[in-house]
Protein backbone atom coordinates (compact mmCIF):
# COMPACT_ATOMS: atom_id res chain seq x y z
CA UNK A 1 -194.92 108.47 86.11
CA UNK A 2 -198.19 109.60 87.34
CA UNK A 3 -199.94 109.74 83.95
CA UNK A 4 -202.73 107.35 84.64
CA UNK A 5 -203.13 104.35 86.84
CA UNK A 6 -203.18 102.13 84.11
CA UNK A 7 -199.74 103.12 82.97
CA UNK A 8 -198.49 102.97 86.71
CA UNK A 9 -199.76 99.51 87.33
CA UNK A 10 -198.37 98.01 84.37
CA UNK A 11 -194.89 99.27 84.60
CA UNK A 12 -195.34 97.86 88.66
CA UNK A 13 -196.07 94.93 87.15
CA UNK A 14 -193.11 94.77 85.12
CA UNK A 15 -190.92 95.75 87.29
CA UNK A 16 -191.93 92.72 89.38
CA UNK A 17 -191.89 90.09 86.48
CA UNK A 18 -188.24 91.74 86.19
CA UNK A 19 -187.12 90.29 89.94
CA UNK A 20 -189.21 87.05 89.46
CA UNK A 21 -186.93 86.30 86.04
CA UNK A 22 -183.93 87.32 88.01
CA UNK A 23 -185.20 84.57 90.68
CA UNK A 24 -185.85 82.06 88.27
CA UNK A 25 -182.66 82.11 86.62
CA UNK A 26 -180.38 82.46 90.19
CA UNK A 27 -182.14 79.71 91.80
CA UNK A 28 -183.88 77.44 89.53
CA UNK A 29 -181.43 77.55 86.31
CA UNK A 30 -184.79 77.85 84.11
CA UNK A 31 -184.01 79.32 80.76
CA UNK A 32 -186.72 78.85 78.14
CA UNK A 33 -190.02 79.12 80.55
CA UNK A 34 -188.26 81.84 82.54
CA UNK A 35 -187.76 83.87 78.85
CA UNK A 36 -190.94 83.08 78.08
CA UNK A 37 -192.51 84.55 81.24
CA UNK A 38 -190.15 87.66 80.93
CA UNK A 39 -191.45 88.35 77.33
CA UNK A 40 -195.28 87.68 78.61
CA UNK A 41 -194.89 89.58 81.90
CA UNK A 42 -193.35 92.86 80.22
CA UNK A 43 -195.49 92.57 76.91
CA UNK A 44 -198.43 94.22 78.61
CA UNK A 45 -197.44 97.62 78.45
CA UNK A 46 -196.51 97.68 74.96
CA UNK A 47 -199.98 96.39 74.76
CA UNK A 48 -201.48 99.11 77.24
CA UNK A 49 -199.58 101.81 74.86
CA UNK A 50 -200.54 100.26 71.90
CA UNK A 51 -204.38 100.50 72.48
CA UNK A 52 -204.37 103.83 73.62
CA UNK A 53 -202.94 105.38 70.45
CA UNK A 54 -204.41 102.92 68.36
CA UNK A 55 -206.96 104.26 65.84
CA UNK A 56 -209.81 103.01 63.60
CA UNK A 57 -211.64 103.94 60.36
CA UNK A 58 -215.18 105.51 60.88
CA UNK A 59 -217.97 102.97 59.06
């Protein structure tokens, strides 16, 4: 990627919610809380890319 840091650490971060849900599911049969913290864990880049096209009205 190499865009910013930000960016990086995010997807990272996703990447590793990714193997924890695979975990959680293998090992622990957890369905709702594991969706849950799948849909949490990978929101924050949608976030991330959300604020830094956002845009606002000049007062």
């Amino acid at each position: 990627m190499g865009e910013s840091i930000l960016k990086d650490r995010t997807y990272a971060f996703a990447l590793k919610v990714i193997e924890v849900y695979k975990q959680i599911l293998v090992e622990h049969k957890e369905f709702v809380l594991s969706k849950q913290f799948l849909k949490a864990g990978t929101a924050i880049g949608a976030l991330v890319r959300e604020a830094e096209y956002g845009q606002s009205k000049p007062l």
